[in-house]
Protein backbone atom coordinates (compact mmCIF):
# COMPACT_ATOMS: atom_id res chain seq x y z
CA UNK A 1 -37.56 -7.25 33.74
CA UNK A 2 -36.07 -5.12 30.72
CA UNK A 3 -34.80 -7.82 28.10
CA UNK A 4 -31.21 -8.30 28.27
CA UNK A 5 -29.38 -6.00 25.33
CA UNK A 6 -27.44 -7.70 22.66
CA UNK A 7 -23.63 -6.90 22.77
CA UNK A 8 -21.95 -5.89 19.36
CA UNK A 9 -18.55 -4.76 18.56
CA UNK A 10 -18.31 -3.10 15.74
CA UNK A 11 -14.95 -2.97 13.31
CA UNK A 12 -14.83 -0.49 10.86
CA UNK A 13 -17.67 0.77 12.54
CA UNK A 14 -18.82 3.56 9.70
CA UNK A 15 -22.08 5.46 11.03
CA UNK A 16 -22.78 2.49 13.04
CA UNK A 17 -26.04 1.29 10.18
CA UNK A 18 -26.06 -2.39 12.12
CA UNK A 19 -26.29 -0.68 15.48
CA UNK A 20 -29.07 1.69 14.33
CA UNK A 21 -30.86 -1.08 12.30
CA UNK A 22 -31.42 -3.49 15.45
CA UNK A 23 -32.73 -0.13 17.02
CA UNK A 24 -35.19 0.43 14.19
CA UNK A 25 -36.17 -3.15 14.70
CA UNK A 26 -36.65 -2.84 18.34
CA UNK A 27 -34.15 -5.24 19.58
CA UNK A 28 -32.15 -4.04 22.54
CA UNK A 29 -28.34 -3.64 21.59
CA UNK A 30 -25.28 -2.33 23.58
CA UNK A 31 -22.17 -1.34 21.13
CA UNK A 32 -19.08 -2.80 24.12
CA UNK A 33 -16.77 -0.99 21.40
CA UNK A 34 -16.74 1.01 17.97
CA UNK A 35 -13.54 1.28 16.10
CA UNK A 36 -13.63 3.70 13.15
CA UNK A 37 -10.93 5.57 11.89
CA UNK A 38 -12.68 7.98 9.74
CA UNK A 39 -13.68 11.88 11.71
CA UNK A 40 -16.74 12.54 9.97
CA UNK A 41 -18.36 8.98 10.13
CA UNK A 42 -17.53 9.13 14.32
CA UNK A 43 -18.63 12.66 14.25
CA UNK A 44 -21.73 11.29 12.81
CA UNK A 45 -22.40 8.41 15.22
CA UNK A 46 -22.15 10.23 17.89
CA UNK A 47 -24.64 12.35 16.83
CA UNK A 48 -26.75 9.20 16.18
CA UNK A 49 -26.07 7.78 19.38
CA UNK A 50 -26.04 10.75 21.44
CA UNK A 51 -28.90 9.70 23.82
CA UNK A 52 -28.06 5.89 23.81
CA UNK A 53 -25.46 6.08 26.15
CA UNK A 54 -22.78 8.96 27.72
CA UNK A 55 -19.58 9.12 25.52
CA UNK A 56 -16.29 8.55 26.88
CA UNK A 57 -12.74 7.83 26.16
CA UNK A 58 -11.42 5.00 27.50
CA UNK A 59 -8.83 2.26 26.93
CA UNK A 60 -9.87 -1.70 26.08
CA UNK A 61 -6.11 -2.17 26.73
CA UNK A 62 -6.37 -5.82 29.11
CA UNK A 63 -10.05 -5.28 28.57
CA UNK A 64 -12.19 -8.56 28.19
CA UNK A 65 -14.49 -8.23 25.67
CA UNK A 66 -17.68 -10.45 25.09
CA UNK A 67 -19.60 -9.31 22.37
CA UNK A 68 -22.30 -11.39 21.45
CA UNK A 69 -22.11 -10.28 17.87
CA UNK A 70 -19.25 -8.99 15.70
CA UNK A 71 -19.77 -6.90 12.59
CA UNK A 72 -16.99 -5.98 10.35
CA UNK A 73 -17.43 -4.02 7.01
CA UNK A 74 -13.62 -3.80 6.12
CA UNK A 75 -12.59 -1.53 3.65
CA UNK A 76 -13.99 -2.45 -0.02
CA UNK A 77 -11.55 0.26 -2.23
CA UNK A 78 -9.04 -2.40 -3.17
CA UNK A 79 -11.66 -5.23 -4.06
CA UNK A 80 -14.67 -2.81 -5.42
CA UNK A 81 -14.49 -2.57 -9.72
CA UNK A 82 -14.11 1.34 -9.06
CA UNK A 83 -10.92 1.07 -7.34
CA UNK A 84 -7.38 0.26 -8.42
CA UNK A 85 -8.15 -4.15 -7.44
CA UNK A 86 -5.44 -4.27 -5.51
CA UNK A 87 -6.99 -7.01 -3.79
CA UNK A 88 -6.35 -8.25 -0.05
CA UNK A 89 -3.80 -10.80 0.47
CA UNK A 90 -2.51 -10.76 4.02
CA UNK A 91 0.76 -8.89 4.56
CA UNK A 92 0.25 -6.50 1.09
CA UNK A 93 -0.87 -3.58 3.21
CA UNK A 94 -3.73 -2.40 1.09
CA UNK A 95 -7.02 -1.24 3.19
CA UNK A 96 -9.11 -4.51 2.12
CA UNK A 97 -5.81 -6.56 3.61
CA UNK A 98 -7.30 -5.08 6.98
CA UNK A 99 -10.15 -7.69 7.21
CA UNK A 100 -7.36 -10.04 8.02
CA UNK A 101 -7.39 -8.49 11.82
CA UNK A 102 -10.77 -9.45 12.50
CA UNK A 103 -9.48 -12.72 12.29
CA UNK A 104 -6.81 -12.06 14.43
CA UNK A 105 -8.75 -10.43 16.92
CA UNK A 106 -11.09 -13.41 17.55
CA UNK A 107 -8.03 -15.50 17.64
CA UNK A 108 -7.27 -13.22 20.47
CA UNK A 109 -9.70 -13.50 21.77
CA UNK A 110 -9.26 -16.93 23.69
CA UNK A 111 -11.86 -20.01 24.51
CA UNK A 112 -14.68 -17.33 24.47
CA UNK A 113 -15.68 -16.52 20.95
CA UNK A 114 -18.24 -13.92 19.78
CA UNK A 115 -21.78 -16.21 18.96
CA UNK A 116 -21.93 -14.39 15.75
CA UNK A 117 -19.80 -12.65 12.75
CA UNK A 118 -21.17 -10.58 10.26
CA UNK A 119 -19.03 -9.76 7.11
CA UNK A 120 -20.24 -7.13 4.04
CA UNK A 121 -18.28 -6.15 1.35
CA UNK A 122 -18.77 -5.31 -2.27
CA UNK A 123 -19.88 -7.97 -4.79
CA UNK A 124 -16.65 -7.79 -6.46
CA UNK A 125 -14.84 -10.00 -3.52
CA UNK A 126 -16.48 -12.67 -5.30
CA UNK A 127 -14.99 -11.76 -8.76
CA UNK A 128 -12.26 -14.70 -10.38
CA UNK A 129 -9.50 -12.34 -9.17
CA UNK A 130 -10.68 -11.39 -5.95
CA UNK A 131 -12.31 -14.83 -4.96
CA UNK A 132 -9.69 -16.90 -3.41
CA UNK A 133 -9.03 -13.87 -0.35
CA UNK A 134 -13.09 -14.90 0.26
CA UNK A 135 -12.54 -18.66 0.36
CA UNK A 136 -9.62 -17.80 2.70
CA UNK A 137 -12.01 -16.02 4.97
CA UNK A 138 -14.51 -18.84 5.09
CA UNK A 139 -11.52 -21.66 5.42
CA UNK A 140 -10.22 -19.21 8.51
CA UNK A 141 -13.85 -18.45 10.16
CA UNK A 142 -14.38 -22.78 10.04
CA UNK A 143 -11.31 -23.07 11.85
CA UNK A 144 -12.49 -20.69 14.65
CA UNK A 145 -15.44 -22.98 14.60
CA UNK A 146 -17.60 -21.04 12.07
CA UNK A 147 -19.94 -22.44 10.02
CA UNK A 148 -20.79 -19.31 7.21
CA UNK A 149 -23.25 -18.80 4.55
CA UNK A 150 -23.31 -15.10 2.00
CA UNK A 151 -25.69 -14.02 -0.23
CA UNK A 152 -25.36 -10.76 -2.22
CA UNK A 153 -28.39 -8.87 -0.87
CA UNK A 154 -29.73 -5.15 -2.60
CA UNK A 155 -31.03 -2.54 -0.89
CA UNK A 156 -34.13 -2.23 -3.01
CA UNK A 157 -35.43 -5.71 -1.84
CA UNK A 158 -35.70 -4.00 1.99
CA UNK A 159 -37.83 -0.62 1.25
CA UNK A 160 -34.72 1.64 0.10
CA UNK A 161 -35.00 3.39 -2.60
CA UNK A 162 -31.05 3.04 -3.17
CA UNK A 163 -29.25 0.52 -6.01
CA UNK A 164 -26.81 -1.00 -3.60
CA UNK A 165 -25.77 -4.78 -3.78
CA UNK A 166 -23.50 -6.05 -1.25
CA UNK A 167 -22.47 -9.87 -0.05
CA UNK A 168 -23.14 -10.33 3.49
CA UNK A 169 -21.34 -13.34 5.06
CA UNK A 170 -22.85 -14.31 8.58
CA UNK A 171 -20.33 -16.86 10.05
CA UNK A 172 -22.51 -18.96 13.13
CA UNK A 173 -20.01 -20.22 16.35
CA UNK A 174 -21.03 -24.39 16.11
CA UNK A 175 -23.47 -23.62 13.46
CA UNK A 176 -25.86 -24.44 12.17
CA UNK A 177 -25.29 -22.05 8.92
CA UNK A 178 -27.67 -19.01 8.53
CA UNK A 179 -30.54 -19.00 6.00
CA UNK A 180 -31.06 -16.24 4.37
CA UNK A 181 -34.07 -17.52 2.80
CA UNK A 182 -36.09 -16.46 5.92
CA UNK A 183 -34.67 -13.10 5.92
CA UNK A 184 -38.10 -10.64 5.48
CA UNK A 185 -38.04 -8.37 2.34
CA UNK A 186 -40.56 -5.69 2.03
CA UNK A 187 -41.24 -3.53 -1.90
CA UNK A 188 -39.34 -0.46 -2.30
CA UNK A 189 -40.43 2.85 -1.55
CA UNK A 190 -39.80 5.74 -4.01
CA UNK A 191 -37.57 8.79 -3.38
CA UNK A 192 -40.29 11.05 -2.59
CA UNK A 193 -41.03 8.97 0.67
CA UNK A 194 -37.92 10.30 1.49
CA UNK A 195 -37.63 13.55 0.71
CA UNK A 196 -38.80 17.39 2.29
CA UNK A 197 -38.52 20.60 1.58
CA UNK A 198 -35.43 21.23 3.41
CA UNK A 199 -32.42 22.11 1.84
CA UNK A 200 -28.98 23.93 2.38
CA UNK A 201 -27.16 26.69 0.11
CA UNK A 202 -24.73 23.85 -0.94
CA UNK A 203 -27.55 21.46 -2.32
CA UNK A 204 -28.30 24.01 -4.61
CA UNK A 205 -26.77 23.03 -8.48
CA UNK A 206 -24.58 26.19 -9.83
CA UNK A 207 -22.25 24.31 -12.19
CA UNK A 208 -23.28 25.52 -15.51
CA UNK A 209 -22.86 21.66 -17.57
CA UNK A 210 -24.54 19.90 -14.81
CA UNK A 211 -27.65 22.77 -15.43
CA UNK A 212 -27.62 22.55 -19.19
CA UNK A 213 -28.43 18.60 -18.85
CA UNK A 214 -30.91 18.73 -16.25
CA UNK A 215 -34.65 18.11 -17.54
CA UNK A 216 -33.16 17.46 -21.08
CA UNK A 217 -31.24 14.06 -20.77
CA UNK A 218 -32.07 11.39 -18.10
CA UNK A 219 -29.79 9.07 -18.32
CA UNK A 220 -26.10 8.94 -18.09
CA UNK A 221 -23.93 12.47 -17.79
CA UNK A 222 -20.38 12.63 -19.33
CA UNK A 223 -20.32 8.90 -18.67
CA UNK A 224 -21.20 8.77 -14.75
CA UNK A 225 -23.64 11.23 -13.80
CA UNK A 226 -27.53 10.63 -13.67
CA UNK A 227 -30.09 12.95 -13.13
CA UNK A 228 -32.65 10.93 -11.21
CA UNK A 229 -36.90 11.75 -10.17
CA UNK A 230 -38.84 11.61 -6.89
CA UNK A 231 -40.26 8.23 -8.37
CA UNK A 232 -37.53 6.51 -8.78
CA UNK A 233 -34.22 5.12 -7.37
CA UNK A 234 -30.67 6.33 -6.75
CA UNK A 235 -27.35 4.30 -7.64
CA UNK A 236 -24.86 3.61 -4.94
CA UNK A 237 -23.95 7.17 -3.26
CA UNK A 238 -20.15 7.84 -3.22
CA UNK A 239 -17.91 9.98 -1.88
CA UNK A 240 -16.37 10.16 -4.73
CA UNK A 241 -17.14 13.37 -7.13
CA UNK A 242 -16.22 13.74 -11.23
CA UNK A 243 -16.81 17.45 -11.14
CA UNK A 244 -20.17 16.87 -9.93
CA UNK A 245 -21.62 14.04 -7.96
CA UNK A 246 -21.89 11.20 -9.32
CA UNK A 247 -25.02 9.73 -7.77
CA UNK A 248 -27.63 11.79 -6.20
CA UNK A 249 -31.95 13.38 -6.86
CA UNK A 250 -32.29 16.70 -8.94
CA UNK A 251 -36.24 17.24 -8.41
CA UNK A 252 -37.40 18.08 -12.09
């Protein structure tokens, strides 16, 4: 007998990385829901997903959902150090102030609570200006029964060749609290693991400044921009662009 799938809802859902990292891992997983309001990141998991399971719309309207696990990465602009810090505090209507309705959606939900909550967001929620909308969270999640730990975690300490550090909070219904200390890093793989020789039109650098730099200076561009080797590893990726990208691999 097949094993039994874990169920995950998934809030600010993205590309759906959680979903497609307990694939990678081999543990059976059934998204019950996947709210995203961004067109390109659903465009994307559904290309991701495609064969998992037949898309259709549908309304959760009266619908009882039991996810064993809920993930949540609310929006970071209005914490994150390259965004305007306009912080979360409930009822100030920023995008961060949305992590507030996970709360109230497992308040919602009743006597039957999801077993496990999984919170990332930028390091900067911990910052002295930020830090008191965190404490909030954990003071809410223990009186929904929670017991949390966080840690910031990088990408580079689990194979990826990326420079991304993010605090993960994993809130445990009844405890006890999750230790991170037996989660199972692995050395980091260089860009070239990663690469091919595939490539589009539009991957191809025309701007005239960002040729003049490449192969001469290595480090930091007007400020932001880095010209980075197979070998190596990238900063956080954006979407953001100063005339160029701002993160990205120019093979020298």
């Amino acid at each position: 007998m097949a094993d039994k799938p874990i169920q995950i809802l998934e809030l600010f859902g993205g590309i759906g990385a959680p979903r497609c990292a307990l694939r990678n891992l081999g543990v059976p997983v059934k998204s019950i829901d996947y709210v995203e309001i961004d067109e390109k990141a659903v465009r994307s998991y559904n290309a991701m997903f495609r064969n998992d399971l037949e898309y259709k719309t549908q309304t959760v309207v009266d619908w009882n959902l039991r996810p064993d696990i809920l993930v949540h990465g609310s929006p970071c602009q209005d914490f994150s150090i390259a965004g305007h810090q306009k912080g979360a505090d409930e009822g100030s209507e920023t995008r961060s102030s949305l992590m507030w309705e996970t709360i109230h959606i497992i308040e919602n939900m009743g006597v039957w609570k999801p077993r496990v909550v999984i919170w990332e967001n930028v390091k900067n929620v911990l910052s002295k200006h930020m830090r008191h909308n965190f404490v909030r969270y954990i003071t809410e999640m223990l009186r929904l029964g929670y017991e949390s730990s966080y840690e910031i975690l990088d990408a580079r300490d689990f194979g990826l060749p990326q420079n991304r550090k993010r605090v993960f909070t994993v809130s445990i219904l009844g405890g006890p609290k999750f230790d991170f200390g037996k989660l199972r890093k692995r050395p980091m793989k260089p860009l070239s693991e990663f690469l091919d020789e595939r490539y589009e039109p539009c991957h191809v650098v025309k701007s005239p400044s960002m040729k003049a730099v490449i192969g001469k200076k290595k480090e930091n561009f007007n400020g932001t921009i880095r010209v980075l080797t197979e070998d190596g590893y990238c900063d956080c990726v954006t979407t953001s662009q100063d005339r160029c990208p701002n993160s990205g691999v120019v093979r020298l």
